[in-house]
C-alpha atoms as a PDB file:
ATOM      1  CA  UNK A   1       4.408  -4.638 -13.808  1.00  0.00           C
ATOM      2  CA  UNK A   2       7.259  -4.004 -11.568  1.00  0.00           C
ATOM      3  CA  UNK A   3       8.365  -7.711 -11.096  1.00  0.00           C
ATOM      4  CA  UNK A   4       7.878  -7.960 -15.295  1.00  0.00           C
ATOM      5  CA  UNK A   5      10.856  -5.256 -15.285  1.00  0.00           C
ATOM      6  CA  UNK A   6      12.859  -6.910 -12.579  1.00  0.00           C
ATOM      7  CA  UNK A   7      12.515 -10.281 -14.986  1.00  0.00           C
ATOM      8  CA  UNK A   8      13.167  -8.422 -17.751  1.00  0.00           C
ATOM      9  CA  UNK A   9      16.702  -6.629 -16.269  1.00  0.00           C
ATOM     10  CA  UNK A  10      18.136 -10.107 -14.931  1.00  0.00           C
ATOM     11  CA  UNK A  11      17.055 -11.980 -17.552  1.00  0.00           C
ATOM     12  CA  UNK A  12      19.275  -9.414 -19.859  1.00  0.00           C
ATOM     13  CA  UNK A  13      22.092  -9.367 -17.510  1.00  0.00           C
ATOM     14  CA  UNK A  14      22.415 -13.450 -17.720  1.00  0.00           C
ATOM     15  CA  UNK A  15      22.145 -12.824 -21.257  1.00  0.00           C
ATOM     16  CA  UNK A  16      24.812  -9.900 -21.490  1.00  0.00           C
ATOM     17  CA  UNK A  17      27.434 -11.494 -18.517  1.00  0.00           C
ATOM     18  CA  UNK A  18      26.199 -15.175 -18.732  1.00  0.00           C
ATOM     19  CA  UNK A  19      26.177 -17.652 -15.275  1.00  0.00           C
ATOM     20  CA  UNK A  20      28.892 -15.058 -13.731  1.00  0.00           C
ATOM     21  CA  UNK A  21      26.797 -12.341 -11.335  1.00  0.00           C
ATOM     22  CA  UNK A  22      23.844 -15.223 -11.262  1.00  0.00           C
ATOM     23  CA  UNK A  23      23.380 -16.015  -7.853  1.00  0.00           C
ATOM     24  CA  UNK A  24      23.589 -12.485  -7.142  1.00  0.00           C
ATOM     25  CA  UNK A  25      20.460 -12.244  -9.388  1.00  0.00           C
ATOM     26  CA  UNK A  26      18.698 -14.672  -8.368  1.00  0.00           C
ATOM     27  CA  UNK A  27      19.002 -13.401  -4.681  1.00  0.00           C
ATOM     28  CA  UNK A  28      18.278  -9.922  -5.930  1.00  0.00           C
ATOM     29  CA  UNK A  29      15.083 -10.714  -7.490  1.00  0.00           C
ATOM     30  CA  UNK A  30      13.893 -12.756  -4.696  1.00  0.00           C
ATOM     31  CA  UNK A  31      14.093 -10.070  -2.135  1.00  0.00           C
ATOM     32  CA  UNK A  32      13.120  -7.524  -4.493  1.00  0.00           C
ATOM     33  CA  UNK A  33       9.874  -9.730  -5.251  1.00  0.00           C
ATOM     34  CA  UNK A  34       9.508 -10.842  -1.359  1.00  0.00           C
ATOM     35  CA  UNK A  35       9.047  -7.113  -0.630  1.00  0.00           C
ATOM     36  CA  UNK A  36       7.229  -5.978  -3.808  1.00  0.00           C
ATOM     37  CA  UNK A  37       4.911  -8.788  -2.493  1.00  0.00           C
ATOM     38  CA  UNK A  38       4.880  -7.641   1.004  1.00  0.00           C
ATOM     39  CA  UNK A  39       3.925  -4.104   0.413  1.00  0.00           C
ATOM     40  CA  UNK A  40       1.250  -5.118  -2.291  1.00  0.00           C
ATOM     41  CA  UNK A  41      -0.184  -7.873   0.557  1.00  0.00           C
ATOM     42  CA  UNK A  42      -0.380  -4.793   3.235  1.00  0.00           C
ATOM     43  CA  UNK A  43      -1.528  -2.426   0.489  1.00  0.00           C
ATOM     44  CA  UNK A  44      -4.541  -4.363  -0.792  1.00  0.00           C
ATOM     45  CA  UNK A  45      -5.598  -6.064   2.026  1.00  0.00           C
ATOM     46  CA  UNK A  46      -8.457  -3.989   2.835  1.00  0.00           C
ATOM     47  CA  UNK A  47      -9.687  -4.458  -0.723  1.00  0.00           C
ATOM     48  CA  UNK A  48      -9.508  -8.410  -0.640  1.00  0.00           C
ATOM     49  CA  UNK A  49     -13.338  -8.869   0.480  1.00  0.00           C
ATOM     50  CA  UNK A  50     -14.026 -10.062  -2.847  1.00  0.00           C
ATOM     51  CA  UNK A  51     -11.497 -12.716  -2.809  1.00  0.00           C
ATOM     52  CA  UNK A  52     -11.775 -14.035   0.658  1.00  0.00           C
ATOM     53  CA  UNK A  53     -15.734 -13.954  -0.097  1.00  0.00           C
ATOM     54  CA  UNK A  54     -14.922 -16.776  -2.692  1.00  0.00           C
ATOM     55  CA  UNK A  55     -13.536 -18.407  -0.128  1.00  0.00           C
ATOM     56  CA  UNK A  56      -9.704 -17.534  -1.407  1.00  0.00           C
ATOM     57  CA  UNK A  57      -6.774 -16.706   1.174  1.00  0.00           C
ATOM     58  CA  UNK A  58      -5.456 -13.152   0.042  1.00  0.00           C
ATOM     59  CA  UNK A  59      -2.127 -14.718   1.759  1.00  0.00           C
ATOM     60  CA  UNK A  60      -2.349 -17.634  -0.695  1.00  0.00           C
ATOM     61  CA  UNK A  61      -2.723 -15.484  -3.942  1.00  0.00           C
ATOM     62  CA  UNK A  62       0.191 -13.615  -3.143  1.00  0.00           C
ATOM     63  CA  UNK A  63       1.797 -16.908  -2.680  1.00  0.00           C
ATOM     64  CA  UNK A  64       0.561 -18.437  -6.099  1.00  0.00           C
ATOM     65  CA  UNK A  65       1.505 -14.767  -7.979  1.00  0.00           C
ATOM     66  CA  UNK A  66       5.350 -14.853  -6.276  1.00  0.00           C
ATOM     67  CA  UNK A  67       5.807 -18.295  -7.621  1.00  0.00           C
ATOM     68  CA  UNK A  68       4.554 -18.241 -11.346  1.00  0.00           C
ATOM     69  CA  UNK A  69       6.621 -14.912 -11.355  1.00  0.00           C
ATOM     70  CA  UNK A  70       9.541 -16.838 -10.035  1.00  0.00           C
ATOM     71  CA  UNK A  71       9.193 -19.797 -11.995  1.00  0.00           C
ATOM     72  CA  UNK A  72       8.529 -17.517 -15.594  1.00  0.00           C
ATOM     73  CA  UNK A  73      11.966 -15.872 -14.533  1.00  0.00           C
ATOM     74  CA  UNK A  74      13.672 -19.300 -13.778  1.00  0.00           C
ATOM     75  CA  UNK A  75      12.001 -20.804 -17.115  1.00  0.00           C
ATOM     76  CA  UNK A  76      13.347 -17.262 -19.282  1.00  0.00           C
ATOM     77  CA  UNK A  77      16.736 -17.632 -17.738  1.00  0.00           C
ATOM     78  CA  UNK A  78      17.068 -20.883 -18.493  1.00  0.00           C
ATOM     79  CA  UNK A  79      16.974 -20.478 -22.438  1.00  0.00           C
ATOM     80  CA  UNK A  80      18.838 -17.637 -22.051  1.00  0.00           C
ATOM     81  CA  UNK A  81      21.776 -19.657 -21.089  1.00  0.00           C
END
């Protein structure tokens, strides 16, 4: 939900300032989702039995979340400019 909103805000300020501020954005959203993403990994990872018991790294769907998230905001700011 959180990295949805962080999409959401630099996707609208590429749209409102255009290519400008975007390297600024783009490193603000990856540290903002590289900790989002640490903090969820320490937060659930007593709850992750049921993934690793399907044979699934929990370090590896953290991984594979962090990139379609990146890649959907790469993809959205793309068409916005």
């Amino acid at each position: 939900m959180v990295t949805a909103l962080l999409t959401g805000f630099v996707v609208s300020q590429c749209w409102r300032y255009g290519s400008g501020p975007l390297s600024a954005l783009i490193y603000f959203k990856l540290i903002t989702t590289a900790v989002l993403a640490l903090v969820t990994y320490r937060k659930r990872q007593p709850t992750m039995t049921f993934y690793q018991n399907l044979g699934l790294i929990p370090l590896l769907l953290m991984g594979y979340a962090v990139s379609i998230d990146l890649l959907l905001c790469a993809v959205l700011v793309t068409l916005v400019l």
